[in-house]
C-alpha atoms as a PDB file:
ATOM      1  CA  UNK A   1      93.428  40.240  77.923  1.00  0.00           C
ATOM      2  CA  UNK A   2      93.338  44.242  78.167  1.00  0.00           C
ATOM      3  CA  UNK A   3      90.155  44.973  76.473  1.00  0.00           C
ATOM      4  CA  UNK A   4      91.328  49.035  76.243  1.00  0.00           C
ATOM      5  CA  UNK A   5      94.511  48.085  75.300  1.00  0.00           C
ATOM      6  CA  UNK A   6      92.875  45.591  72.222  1.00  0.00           C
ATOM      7  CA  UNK A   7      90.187  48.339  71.243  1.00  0.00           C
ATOM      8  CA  UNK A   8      93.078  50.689  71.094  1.00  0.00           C
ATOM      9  CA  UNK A   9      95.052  48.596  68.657  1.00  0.00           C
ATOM     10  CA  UNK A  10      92.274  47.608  66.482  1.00  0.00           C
ATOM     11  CA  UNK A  11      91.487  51.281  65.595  1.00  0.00           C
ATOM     12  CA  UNK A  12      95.022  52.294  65.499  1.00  0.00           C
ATOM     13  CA  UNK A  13      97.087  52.946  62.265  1.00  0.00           C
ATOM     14  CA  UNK A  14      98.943  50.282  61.237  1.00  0.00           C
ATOM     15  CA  UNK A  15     102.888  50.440  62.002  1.00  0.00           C
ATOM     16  CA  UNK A  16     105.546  51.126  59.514  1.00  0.00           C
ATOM     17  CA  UNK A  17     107.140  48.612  57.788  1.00  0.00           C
ATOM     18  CA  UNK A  18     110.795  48.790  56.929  1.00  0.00           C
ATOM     19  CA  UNK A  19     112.764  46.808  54.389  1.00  0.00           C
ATOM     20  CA  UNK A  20     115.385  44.776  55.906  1.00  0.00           C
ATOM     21  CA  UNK A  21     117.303  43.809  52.697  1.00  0.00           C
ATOM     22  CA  UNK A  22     120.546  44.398  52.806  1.00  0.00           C
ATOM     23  CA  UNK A  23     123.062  43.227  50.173  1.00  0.00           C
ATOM     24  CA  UNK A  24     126.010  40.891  51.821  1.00  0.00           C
ATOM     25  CA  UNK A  25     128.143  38.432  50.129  1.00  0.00           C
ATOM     26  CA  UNK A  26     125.821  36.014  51.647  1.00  0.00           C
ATOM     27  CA  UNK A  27     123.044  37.042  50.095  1.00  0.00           C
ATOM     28  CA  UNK A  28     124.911  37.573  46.658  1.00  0.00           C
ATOM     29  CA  UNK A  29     126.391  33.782  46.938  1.00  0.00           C
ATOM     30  CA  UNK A  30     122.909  32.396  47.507  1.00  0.00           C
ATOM     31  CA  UNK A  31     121.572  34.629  44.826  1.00  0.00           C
ATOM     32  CA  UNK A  32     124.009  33.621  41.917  1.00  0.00           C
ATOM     33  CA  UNK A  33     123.730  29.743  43.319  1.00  0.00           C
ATOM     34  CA  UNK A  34     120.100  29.234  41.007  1.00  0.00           C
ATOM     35  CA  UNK A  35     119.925  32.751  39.111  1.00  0.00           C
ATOM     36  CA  UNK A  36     121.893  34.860  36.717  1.00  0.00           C
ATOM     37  CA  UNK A  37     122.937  38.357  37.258  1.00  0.00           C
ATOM     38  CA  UNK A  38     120.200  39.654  35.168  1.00  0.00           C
ATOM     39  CA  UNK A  39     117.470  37.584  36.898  1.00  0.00           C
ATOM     40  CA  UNK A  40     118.859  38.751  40.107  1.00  0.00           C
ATOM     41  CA  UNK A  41     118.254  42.666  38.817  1.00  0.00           C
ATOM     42  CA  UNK A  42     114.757  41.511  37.722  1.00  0.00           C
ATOM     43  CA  UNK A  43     113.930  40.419  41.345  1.00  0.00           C
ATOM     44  CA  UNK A  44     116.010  43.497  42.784  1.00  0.00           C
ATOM     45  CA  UNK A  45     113.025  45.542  40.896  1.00  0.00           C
ATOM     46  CA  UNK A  46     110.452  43.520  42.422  1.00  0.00           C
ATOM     47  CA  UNK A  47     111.848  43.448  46.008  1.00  0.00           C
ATOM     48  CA  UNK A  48     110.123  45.297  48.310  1.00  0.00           C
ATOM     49  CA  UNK A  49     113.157  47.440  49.294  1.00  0.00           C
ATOM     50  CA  UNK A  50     112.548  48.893  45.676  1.00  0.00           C
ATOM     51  CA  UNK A  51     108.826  49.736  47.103  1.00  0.00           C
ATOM     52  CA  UNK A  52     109.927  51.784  50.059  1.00  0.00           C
ATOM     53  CA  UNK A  53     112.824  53.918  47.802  1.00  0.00           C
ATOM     54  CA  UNK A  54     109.393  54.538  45.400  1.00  0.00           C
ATOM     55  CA  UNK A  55     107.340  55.198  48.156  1.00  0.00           C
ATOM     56  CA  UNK A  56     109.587  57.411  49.774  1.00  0.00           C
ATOM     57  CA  UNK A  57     110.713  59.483  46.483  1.00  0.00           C
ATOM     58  CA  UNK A  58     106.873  60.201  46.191  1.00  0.00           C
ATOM     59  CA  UNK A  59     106.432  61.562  49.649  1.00  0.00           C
ATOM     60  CA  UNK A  60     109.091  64.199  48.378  1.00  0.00           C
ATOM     61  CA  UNK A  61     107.646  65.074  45.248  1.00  0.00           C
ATOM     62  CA  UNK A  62     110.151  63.056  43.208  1.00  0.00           C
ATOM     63  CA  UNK A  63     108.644  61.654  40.048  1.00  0.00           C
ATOM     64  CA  UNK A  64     111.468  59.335  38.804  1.00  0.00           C
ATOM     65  CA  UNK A  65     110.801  56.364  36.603  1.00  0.00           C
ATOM     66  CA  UNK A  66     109.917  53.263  38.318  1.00  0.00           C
ATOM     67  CA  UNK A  67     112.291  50.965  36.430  1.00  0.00           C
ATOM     68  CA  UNK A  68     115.794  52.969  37.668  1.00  0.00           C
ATOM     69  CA  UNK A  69     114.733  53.013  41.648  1.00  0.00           C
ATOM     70  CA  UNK A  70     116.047  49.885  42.205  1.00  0.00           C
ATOM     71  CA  UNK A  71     119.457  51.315  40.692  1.00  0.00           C
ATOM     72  CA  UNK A  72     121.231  51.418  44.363  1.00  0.00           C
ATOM     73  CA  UNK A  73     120.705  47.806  45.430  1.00  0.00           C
ATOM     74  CA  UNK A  74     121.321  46.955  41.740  1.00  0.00           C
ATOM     75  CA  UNK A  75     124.999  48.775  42.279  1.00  0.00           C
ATOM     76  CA  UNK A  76     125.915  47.623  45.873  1.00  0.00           C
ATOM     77  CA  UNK A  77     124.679  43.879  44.124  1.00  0.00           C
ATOM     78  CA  UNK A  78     127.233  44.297  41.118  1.00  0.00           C
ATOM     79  CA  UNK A  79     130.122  46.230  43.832  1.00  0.00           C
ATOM     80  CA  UNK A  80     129.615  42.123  45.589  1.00  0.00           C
ATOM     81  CA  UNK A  81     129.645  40.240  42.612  1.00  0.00           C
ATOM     82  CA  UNK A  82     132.831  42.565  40.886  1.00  0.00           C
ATOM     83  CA  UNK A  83     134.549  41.453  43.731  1.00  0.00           C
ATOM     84  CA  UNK A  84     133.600  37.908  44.025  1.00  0.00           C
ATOM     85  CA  UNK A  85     134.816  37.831  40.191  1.00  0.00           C
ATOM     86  CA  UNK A  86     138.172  38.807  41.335  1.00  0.00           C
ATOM     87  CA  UNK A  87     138.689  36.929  44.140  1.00  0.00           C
ATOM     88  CA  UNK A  88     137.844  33.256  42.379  1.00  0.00           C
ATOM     89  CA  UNK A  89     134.401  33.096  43.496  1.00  0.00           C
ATOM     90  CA  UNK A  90     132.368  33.907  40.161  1.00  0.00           C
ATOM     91  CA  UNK A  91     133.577  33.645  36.819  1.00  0.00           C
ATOM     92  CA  UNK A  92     133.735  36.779  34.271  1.00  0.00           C
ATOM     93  CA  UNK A  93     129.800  35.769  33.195  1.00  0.00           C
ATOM     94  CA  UNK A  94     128.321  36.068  36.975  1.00  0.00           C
ATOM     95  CA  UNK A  95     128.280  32.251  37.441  1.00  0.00           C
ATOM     96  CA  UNK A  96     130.004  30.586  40.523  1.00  0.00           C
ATOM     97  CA  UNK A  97     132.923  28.706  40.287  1.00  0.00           C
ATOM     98  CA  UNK A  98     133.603  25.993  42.485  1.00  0.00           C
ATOM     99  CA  UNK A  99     134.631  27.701  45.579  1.00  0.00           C
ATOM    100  CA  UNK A 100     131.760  29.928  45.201  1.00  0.00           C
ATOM    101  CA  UNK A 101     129.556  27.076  45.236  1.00  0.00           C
ATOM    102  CA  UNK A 102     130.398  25.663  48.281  1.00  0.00           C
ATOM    103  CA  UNK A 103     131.375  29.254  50.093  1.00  0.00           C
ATOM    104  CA  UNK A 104     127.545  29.793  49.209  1.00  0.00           C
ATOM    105  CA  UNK A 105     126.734  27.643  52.213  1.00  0.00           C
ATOM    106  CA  UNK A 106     128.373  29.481  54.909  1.00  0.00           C
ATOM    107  CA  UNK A 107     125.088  31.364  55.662  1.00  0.00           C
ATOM    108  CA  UNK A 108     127.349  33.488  58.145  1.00  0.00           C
ATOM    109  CA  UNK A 109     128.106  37.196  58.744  1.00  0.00           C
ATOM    110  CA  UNK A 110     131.767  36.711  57.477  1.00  0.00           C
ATOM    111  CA  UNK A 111     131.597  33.896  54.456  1.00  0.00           C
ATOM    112  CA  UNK A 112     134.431  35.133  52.487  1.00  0.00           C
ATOM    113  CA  UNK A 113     136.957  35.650  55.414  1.00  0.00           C
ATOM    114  CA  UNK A 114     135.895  31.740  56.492  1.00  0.00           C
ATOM    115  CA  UNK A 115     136.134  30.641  53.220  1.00  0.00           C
ATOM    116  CA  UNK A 116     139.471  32.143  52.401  1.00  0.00           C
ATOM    117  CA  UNK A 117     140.663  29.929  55.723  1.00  0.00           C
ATOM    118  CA  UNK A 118     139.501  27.237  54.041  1.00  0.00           C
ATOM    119  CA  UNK A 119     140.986  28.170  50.817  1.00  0.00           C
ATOM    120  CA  UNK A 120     144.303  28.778  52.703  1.00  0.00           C
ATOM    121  CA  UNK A 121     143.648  25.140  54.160  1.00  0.00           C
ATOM    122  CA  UNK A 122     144.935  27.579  58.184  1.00  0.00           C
ATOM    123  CA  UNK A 123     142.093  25.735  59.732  1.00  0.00           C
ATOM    124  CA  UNK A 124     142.127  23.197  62.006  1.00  0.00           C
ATOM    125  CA  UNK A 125     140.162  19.837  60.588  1.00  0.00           C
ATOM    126  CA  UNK A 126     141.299  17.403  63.677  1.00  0.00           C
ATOM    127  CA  UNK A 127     141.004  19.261  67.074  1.00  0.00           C
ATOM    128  CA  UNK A 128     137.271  20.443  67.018  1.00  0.00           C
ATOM    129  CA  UNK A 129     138.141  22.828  70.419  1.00  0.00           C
ATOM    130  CA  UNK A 130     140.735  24.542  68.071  1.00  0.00           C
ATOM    131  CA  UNK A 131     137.554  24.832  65.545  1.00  0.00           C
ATOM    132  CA  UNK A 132     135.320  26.455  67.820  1.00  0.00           C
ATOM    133  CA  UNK A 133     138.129  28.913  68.901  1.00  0.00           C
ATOM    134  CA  UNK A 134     139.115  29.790  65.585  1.00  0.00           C
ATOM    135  CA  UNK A 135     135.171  30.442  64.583  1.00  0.00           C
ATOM    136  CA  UNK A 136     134.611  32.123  67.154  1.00  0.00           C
ATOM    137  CA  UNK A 137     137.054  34.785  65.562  1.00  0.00           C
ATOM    138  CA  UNK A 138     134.263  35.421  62.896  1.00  0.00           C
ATOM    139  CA  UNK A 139     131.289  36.383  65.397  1.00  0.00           C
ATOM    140  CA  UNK A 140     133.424  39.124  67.462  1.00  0.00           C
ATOM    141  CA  UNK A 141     132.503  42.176  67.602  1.00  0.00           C
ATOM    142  CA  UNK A 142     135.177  43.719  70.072  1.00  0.00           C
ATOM    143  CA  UNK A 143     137.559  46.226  68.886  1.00  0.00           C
ATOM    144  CA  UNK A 144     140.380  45.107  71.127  1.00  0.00           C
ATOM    145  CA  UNK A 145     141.780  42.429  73.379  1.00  0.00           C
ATOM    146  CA  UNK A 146     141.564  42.245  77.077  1.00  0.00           C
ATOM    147  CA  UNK A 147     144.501  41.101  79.204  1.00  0.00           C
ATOM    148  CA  UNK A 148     144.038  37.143  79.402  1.00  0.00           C
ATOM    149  CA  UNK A 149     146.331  35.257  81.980  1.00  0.00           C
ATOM    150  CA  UNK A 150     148.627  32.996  79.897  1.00  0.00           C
ATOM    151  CA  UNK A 151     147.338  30.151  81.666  1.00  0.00           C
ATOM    152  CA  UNK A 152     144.544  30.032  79.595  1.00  0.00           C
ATOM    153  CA  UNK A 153     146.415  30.551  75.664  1.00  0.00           C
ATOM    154  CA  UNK A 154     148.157  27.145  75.440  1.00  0.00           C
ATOM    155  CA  UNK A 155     150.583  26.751  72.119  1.00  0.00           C
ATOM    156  CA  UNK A 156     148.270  25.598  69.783  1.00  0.00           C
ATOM    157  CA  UNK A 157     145.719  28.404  70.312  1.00  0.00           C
ATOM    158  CA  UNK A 158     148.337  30.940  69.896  1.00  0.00           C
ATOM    159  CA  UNK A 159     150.361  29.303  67.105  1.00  0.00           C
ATOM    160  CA  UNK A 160     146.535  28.807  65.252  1.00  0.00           C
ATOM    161  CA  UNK A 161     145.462  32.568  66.048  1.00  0.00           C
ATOM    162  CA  UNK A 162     148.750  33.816  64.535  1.00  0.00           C
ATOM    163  CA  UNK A 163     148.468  31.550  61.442  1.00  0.00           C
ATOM    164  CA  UNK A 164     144.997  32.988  60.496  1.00  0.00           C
ATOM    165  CA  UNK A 165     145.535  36.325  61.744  1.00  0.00           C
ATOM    166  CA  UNK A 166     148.738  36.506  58.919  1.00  0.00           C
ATOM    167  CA  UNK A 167     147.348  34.380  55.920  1.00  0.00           C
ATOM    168  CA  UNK A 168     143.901  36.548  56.428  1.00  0.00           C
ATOM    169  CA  UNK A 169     145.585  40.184  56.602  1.00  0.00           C
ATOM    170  CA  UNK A 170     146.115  40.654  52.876  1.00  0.00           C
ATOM    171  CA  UNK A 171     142.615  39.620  52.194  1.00  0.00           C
ATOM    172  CA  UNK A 172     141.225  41.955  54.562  1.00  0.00           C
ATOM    173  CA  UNK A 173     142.744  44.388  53.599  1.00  0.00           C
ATOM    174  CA  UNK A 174     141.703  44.074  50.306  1.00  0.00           C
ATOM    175  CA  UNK A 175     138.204  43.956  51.287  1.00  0.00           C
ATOM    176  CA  UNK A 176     138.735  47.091  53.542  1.00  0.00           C
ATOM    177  CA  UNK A 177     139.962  48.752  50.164  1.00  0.00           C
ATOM    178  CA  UNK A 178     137.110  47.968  48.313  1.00  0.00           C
ATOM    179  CA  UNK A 179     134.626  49.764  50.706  1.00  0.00           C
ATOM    180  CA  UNK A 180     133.462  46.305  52.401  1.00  0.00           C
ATOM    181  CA  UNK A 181     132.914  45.560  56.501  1.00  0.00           C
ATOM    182  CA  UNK A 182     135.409  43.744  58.176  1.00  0.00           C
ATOM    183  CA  UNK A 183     136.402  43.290  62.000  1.00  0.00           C
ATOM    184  CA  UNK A 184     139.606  42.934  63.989  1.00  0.00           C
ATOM    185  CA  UNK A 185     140.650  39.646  64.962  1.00  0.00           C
ATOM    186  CA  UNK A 186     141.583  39.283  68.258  1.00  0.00           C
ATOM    187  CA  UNK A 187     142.766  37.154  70.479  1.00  0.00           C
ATOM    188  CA  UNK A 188     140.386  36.606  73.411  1.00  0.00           C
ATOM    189  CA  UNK A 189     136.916  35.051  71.490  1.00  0.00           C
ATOM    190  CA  UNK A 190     139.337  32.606  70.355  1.00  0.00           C
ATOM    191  CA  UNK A 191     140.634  31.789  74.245  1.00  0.00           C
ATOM    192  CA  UNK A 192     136.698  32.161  75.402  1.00  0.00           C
ATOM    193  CA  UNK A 193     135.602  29.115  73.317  1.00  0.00           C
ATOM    194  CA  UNK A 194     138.968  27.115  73.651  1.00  0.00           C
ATOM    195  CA  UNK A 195     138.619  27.312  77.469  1.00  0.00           C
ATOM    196  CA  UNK A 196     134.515  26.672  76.814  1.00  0.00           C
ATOM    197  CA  UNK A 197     135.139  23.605  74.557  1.00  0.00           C
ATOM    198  CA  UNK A 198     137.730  22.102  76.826  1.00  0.00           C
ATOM    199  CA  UNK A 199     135.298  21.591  79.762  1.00  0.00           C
ATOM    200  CA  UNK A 200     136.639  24.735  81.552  1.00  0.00           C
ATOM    201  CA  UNK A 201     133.188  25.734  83.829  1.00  0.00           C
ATOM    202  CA  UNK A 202     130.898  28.742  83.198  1.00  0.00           C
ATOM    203  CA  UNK A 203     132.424  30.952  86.019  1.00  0.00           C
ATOM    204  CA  UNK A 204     135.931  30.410  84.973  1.00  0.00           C
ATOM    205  CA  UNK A 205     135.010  31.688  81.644  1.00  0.00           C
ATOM    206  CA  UNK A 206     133.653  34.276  82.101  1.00  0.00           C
ATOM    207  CA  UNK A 207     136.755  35.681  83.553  1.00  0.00           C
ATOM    208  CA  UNK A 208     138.416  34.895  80.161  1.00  0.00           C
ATOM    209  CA  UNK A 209     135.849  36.419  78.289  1.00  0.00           C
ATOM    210  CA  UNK A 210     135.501  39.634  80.720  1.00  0.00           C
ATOM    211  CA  UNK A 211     131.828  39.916  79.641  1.00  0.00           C
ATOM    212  CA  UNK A 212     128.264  39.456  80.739  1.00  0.00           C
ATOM    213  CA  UNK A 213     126.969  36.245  80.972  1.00  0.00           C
ATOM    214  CA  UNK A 214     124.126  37.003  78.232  1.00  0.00           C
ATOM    215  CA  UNK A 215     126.771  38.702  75.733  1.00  0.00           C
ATOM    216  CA  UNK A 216     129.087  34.993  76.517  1.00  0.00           C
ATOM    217  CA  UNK A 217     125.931  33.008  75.801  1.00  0.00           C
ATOM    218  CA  UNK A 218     125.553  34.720  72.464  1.00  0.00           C
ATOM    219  CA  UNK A 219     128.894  34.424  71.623  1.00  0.00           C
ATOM    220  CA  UNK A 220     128.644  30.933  71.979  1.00  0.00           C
ATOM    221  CA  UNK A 221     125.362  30.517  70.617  1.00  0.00           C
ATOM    222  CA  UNK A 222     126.445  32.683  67.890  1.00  0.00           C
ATOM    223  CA  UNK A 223     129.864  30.481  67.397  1.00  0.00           C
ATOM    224  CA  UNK A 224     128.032  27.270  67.244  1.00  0.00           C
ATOM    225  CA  UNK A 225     125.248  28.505  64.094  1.00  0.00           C
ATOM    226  CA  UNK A 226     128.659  29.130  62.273  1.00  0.00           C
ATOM    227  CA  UNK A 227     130.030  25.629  63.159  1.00  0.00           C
ATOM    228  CA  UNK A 228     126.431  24.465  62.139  1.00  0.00           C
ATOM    229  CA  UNK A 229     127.435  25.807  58.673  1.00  0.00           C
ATOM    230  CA  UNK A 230     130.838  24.815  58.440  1.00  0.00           C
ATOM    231  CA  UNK A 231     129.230  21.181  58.977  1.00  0.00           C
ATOM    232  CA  UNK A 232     127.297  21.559  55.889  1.00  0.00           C
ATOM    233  CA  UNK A 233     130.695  21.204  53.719  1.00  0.00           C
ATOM    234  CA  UNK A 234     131.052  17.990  54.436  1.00  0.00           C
ATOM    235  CA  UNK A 235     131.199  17.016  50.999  1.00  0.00           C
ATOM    236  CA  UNK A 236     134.451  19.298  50.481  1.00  0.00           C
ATOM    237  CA  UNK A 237     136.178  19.609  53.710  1.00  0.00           C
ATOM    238  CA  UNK A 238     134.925  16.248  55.221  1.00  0.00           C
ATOM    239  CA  UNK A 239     137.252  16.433  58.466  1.00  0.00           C
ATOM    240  CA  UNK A 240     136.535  20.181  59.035  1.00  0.00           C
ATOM    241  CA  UNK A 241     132.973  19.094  58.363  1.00  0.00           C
ATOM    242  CA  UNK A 242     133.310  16.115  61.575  1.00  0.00           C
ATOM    243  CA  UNK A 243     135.189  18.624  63.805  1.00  0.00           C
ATOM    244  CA  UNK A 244     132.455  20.848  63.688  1.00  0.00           C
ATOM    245  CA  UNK A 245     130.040  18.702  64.209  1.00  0.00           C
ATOM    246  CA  UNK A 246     131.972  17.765  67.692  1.00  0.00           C
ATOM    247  CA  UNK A 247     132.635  20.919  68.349  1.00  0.00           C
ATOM    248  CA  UNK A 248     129.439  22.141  68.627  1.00  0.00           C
ATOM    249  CA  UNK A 249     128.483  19.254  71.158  1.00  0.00           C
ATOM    250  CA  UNK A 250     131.270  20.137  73.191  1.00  0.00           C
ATOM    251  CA  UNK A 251     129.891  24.400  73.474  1.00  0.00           C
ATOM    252  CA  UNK A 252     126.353  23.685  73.362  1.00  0.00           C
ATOM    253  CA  UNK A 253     126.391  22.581  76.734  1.00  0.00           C
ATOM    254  CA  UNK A 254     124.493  24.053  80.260  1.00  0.00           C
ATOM    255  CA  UNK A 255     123.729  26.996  81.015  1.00  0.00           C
ATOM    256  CA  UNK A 256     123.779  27.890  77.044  1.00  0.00           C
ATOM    257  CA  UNK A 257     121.292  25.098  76.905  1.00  0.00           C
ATOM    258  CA  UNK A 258     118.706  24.239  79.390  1.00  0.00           C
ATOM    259  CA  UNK A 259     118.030  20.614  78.422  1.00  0.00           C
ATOM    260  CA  UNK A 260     121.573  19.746  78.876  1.00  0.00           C
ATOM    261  CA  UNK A 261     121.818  16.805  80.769  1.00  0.00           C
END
């Protein structure tokens, strides 16, 4: 050990410590899964996001009562749960229906957009590469496709992209409208992980995916923890549920994993 370096922390300040709370419809379906609105506002007050807006407000002289500064997570939570009320996935009261209660599972960055495919029944439940391409859709973060030889977009993967793309579009759009993230679908993710999950080898790949190799590992990586979640529905979508559960042996496979054998 660096004795300096350990005297020098132990007398130093201690480090700032940000909230990280940020109100997603994840968070919102997990929330309404075991409380009711007005428990969630209770624990909104108590959160320690509400701390640092109090904290903050006194370092610049404001003196507002405690009980309204947790008034802006309180209004991006009810902005969430007004929409999940009129998309199906909360009734009128704040309680979940039954596609809220199982879209409460997909733990993911995108729940509503994969539970919609679900809802649309656009996903496919018995070709578990297909899966893994059409996930993969879900953890992009490119604005725009790349030219991909044609060799490598076989009917299905095409036919399946187009499907989504036009039963999702409406949706989000309507999300868009209402003030809420969403990304561009495109094309090449989806032809990444088909070629990935068909056996295709690493270099090959990577000229599909025309990225780095740590940005294609994370993509994958990525892909699979949404598969991993899309397994959990088992008890709704039992053949989606299997697929996913295949499809994530067939991408989690060396040099994304070490132990791969």
């Amino acid at each position: 050990m660096d004795i300096r370096l350990t005297a020098k922390l132990m007398t130093s300040p201690p480090s700032d410590v940000s909230s990280q709370i940020k109100i997603n419809f994840s968070m919102v379906l997990n929330l309404l899964l075991s409380h009711t609105p007005e428990q969630i506002e209770d624990l909104l007050k108590k959160s320690f996001a509400t701390f640092m807006i109090i904290h903050g407000r006194k370092e610049k002289g404001f003196k507002k009562p405690v009980e309204n500064d947790h008034k802006q997570l309180w209004q991006d939570f009810v902005r969430h749960l007004d929409f999940l009320k009129k998309t199906g996935y909360a009734t009128q009261s704040g309680r979940l229906t039954a596609d809220g209660i199982w879209a409460s599972q997909l733990r993911v960055d995108q729940p509503l957009m994969i539970a919609e495919g679900f809802r649309h029944g656009i996903f496919p439940d018995n070709d578990p590469a297909l899966l893994a391409a059409v996930t993969a859709l879900f953890v992009n973060e490119r604005e725009s496709d790349e030219i991909i030889n044609k060799a490598f977009m076989p009917k299905a993967l095409i036919n399946i992209f187009s499907d989504v793309k036009k039963s999702l579009s409406s949706f989000s759009a309507r999300m868009a409208k209402k003030g809420f993230e969403t990304r561009p679908l495109i094309l090449q993710p989806a032809a990444t992980l088909y070629a990935w999950a068909t056996g295709l080898p690493w270099e090959k790949v990577l000229t599909i995916a025309k990225m780095e190799e740590g940005d294609l590992a994370m993509l994958i990586l990525r892909t699979a923890d949404n598969l991993r979640h899309i397994r959990s529905l088992r008890d709704v979508f039992p053949e989606a549920a299997s697929a996913a559960a295949t499809a994530i042996d067939l991408i989690m496979r060396y040099p994304v994993v070490m132990d791969y054998e």
